[in-house]
N, C-alpha and C. Protein backbone atom coordinates (compact mmCIF):
# COMPACT_ATOMS: atom_id res chain seq x y z
N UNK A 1 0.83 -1.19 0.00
CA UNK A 1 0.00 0.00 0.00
C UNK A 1 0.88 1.25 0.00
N UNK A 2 1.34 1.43 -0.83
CA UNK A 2 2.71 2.51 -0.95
C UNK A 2 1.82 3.96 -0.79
N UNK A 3 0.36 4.15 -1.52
CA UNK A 3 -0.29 5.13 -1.65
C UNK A 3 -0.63 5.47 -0.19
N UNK A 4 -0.85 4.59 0.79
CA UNK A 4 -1.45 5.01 2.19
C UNK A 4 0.27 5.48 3.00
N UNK A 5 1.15 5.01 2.47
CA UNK A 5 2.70 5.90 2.84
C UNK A 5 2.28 7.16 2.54
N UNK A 6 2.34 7.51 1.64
CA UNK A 6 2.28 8.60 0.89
C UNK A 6 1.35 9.67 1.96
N UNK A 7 -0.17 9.23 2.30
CA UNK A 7 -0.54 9.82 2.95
C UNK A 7 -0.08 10.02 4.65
N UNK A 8 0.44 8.66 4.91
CA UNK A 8 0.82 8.80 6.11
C UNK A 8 1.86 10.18 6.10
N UNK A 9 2.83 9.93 5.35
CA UNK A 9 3.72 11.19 5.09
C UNK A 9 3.54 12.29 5.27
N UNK A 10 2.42 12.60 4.07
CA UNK A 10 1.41 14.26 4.36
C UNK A 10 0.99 14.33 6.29
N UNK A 11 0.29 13.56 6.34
CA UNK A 11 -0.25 13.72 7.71
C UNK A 11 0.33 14.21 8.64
N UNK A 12 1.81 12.96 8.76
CA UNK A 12 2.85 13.21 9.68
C UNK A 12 3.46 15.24 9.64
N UNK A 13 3.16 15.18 7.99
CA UNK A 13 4.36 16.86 7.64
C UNK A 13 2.90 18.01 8.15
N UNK A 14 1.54 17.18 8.15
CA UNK A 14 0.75 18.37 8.98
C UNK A 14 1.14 18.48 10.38
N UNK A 15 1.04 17.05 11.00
CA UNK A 15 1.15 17.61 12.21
C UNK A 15 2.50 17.77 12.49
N UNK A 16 3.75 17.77 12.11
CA UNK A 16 4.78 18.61 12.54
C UNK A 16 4.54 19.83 12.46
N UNK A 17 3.93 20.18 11.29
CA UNK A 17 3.86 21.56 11.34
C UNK A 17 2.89 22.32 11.84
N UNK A 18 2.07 21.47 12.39
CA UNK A 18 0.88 22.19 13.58
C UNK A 18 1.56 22.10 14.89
N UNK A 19 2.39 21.57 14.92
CA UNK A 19 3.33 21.63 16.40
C UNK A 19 4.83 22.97 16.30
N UNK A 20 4.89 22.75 15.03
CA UNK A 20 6.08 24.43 15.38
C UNK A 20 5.08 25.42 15.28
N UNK A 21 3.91 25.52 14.24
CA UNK A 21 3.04 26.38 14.79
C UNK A 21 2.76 26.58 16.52
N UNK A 22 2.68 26.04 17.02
CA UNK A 22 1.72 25.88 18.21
C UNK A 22 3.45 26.16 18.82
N UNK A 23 4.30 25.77 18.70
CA UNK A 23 5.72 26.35 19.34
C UNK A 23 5.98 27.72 19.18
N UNK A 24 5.85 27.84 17.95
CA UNK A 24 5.70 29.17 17.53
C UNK A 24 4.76 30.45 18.61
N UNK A 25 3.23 30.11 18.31
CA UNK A 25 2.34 30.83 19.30
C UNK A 25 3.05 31.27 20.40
N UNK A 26 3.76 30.01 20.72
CA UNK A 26 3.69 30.54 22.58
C UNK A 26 4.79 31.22 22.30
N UNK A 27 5.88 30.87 21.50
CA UNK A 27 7.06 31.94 21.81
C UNK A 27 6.43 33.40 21.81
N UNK A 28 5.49 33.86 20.54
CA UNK A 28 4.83 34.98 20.73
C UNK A 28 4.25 35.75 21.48
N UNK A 29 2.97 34.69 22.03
CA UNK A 29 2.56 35.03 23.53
C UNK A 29 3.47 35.28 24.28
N UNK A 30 4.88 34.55 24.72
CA UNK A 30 5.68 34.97 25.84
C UNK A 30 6.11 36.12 25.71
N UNK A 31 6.51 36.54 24.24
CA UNK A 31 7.05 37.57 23.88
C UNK A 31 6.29 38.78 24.40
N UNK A 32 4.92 38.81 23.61
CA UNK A 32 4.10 39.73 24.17
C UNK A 32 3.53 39.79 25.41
N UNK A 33 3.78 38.65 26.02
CA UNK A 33 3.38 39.14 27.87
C UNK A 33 4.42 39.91 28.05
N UNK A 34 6.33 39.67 27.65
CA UNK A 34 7.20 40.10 28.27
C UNK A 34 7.40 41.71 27.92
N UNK A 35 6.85 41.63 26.84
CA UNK A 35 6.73 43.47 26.50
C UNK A 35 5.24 44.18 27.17
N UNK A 36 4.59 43.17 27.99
CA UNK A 36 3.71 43.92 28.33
C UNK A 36 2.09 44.52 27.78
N UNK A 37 2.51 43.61 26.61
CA UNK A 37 1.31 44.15 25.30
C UNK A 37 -0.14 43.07 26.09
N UNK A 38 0.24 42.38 26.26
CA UNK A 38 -0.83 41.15 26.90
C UNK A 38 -0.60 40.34 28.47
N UNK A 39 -1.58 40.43 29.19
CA UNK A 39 -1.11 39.87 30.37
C UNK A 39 -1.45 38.32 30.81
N UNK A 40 -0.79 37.83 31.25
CA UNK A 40 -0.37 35.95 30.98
C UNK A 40 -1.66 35.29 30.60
N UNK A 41 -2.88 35.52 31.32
CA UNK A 41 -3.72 35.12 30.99
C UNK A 41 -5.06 34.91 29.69
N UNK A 42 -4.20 36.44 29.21
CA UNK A 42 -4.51 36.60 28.07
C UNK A 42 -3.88 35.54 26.85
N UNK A 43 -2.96 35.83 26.47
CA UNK A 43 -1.86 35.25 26.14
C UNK A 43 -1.83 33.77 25.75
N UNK A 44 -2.92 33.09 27.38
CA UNK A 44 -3.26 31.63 27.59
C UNK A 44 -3.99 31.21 26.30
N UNK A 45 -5.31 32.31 27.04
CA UNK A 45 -6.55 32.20 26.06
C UNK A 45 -6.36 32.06 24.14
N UNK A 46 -5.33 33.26 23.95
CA UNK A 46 -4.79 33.47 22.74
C UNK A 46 -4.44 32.36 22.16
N UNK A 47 -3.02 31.50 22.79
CA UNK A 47 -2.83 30.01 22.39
C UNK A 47 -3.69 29.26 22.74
N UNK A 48 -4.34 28.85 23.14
CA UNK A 48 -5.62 27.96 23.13
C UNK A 48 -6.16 27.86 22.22
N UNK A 49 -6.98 28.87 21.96
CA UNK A 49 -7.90 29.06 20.96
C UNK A 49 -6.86 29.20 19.57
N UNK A 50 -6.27 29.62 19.50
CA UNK A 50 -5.46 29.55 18.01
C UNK A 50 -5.03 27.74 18.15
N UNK A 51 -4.76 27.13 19.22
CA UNK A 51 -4.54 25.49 19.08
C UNK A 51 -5.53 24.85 18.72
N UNK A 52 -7.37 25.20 19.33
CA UNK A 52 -8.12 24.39 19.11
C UNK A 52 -8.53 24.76 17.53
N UNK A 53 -8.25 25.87 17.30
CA UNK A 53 -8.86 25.92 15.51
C UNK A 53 -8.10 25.29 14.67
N UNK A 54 -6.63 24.99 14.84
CA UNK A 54 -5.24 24.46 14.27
C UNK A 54 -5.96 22.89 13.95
N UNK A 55 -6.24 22.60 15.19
CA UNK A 55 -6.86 20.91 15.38
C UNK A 55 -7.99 20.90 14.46
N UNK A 56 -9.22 21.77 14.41
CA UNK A 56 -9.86 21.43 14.14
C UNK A 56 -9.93 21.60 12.60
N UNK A 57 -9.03 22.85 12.24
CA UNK A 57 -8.81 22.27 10.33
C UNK A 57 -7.58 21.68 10.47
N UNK A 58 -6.48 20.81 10.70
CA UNK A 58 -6.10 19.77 10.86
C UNK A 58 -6.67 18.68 9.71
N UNK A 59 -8.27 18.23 10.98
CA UNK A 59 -9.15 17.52 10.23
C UNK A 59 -9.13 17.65 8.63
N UNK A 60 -9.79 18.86 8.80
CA UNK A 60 -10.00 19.36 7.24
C UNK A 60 -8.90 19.10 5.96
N UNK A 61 -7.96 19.64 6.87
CA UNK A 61 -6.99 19.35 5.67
C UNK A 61 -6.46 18.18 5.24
N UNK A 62 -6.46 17.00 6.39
CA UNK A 62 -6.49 15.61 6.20
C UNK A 62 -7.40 15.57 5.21
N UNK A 63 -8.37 15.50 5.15
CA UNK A 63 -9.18 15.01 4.22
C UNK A 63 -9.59 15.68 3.00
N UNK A 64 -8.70 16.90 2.79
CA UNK A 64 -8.38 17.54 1.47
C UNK A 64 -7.80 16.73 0.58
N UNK A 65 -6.77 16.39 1.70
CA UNK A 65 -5.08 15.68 1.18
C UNK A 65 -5.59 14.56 0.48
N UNK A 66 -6.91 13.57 1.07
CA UNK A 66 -7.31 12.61 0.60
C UNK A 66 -8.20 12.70 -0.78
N UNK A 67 -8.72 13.82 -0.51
CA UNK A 67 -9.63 13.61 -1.84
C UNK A 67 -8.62 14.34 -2.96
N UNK A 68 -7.68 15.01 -2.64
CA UNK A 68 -6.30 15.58 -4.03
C UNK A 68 -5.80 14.22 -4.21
N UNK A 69 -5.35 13.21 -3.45
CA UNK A 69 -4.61 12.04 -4.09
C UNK A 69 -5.82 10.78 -4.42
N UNK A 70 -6.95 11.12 -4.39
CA UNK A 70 -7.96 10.47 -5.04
C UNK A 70 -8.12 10.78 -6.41
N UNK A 71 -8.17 12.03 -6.78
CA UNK A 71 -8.86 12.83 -7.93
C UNK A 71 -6.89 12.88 -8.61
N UNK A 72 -6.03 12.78 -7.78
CA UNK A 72 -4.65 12.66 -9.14
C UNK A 72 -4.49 11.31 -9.35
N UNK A 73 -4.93 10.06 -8.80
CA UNK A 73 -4.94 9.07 -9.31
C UNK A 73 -5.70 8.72 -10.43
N UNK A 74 -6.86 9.60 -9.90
CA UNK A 74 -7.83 9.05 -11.18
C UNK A 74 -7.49 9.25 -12.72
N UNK A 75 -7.39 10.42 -12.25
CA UNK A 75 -6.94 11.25 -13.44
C UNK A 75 -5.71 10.90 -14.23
N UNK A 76 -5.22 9.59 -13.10
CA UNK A 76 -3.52 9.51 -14.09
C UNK A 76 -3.87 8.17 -14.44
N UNK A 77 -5.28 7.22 -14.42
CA UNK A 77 -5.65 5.92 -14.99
C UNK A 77 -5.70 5.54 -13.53
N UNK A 78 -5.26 5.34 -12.14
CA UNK A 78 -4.79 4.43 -11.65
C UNK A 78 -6.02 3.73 -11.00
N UNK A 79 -6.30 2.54 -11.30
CA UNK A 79 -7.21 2.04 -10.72
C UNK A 79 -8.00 1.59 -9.59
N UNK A 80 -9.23 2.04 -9.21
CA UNK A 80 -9.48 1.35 -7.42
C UNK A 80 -9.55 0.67 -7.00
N UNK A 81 -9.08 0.54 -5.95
CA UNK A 81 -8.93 -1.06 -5.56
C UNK A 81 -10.06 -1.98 -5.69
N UNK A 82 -11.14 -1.75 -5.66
CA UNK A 82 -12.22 -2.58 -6.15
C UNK A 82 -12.12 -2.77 -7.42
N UNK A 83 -11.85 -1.82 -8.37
CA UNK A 83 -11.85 -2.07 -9.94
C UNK A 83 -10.79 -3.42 -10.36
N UNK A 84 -10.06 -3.35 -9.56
CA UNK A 84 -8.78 -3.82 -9.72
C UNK A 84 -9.04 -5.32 -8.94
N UNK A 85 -9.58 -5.78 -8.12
CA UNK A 85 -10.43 -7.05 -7.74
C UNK A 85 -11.18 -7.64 -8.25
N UNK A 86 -12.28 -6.71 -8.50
CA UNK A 86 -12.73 -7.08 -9.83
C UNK A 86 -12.33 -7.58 -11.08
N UNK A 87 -11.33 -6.86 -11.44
CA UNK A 87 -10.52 -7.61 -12.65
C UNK A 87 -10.03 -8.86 -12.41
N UNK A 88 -9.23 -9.10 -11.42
CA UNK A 88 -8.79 -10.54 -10.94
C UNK A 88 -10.07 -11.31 -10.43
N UNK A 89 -11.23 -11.08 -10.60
CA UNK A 89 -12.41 -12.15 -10.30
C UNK A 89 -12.29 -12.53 -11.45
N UNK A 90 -12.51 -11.69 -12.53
CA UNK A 90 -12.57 -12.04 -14.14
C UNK A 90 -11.26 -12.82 -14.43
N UNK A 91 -10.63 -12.61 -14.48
CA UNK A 91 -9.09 -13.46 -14.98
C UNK A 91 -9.07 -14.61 -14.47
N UNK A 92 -10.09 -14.48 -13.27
CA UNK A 92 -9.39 -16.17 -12.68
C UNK A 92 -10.66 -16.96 -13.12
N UNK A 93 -11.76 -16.47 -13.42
CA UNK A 93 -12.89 -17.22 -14.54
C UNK A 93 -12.48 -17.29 -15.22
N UNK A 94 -11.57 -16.59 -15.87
CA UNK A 94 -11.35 -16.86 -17.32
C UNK A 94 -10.41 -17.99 -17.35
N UNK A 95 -9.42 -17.94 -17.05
CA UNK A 95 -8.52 -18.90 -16.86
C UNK A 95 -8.98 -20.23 -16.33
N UNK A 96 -10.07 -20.34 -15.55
CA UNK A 96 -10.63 -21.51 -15.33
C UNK A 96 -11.28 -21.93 -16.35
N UNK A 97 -12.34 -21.21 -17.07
CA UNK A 97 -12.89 -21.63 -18.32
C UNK A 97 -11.99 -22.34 -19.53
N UNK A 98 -10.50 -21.64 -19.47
CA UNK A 98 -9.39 -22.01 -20.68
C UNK A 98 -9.13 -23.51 -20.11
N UNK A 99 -9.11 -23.57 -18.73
CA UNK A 99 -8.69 -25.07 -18.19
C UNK A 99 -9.63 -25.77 -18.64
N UNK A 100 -10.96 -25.84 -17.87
CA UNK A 100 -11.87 -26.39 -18.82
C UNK A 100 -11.95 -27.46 -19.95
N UNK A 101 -11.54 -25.69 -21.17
CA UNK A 101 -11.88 -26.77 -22.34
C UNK A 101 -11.03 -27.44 -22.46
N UNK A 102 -9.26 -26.95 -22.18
CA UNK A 102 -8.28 -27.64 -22.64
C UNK A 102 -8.27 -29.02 -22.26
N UNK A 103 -8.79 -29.02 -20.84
CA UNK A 103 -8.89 -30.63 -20.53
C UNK A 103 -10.71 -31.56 -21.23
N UNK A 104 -11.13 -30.49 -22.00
CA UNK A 104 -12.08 -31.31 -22.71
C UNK A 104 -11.51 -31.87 -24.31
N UNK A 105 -10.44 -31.01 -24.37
CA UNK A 105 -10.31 -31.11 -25.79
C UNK A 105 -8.54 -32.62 -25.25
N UNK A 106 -8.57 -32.56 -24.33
CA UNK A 106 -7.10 -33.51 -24.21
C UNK A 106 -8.01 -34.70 -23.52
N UNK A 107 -8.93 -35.25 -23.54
CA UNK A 107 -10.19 -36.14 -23.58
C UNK A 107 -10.30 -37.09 -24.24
């Protein structure tokens, strides 16, 4: 399943990068408590809420990621895995049918 790598990959490079984000924030917040612009509690609230929206398109973008490497497969032939089961139901009828006759015709 090389294609579910692929996504694992993306996933993994979101959430690294929702975590230097979220490293990021607080250095800011600290910054701005330490100049005084915001006071700690503020600051809290600020990273919080900028973490829980991070998480919650997170989601979203997971499942962007999924439907872009759905719609470039398609588009490049590659077949779904059902299509592709399907085909090997057929091949292996078929190939049974070739057995078949051959052993009707070696009779």
């Amino acid at each position: 399943m090389e294609n579910n790598n692929w996504l694992q990959q993306l996933v993994m490079l979101g959430v690294g990068t929702t975590s230097l984000v979220a490293e990021k924030l607080r250095d800011a917040s600290d910054d701005l408590v330490k100049d005084g612009k915001l006071n700690p509690e503020q600051a809290k609230v600020f990273v919080d809420d900028m973490m829980q929206q991070l998480k919650s398109e997170q989601g979203n973008w997971e499942t962007q990621i999924q439907k872009q490497i759905k719609n470039v497969m398609q588009d490049l032939g590659v077949p779904r895995q059902s299509e592709t089961d399907e085909l090997r139901g057929r091949i292996d009828r078929l190939e049974r049918q070739v057995r078949d006759l051959e052993n009707k015709l070696w009779r």
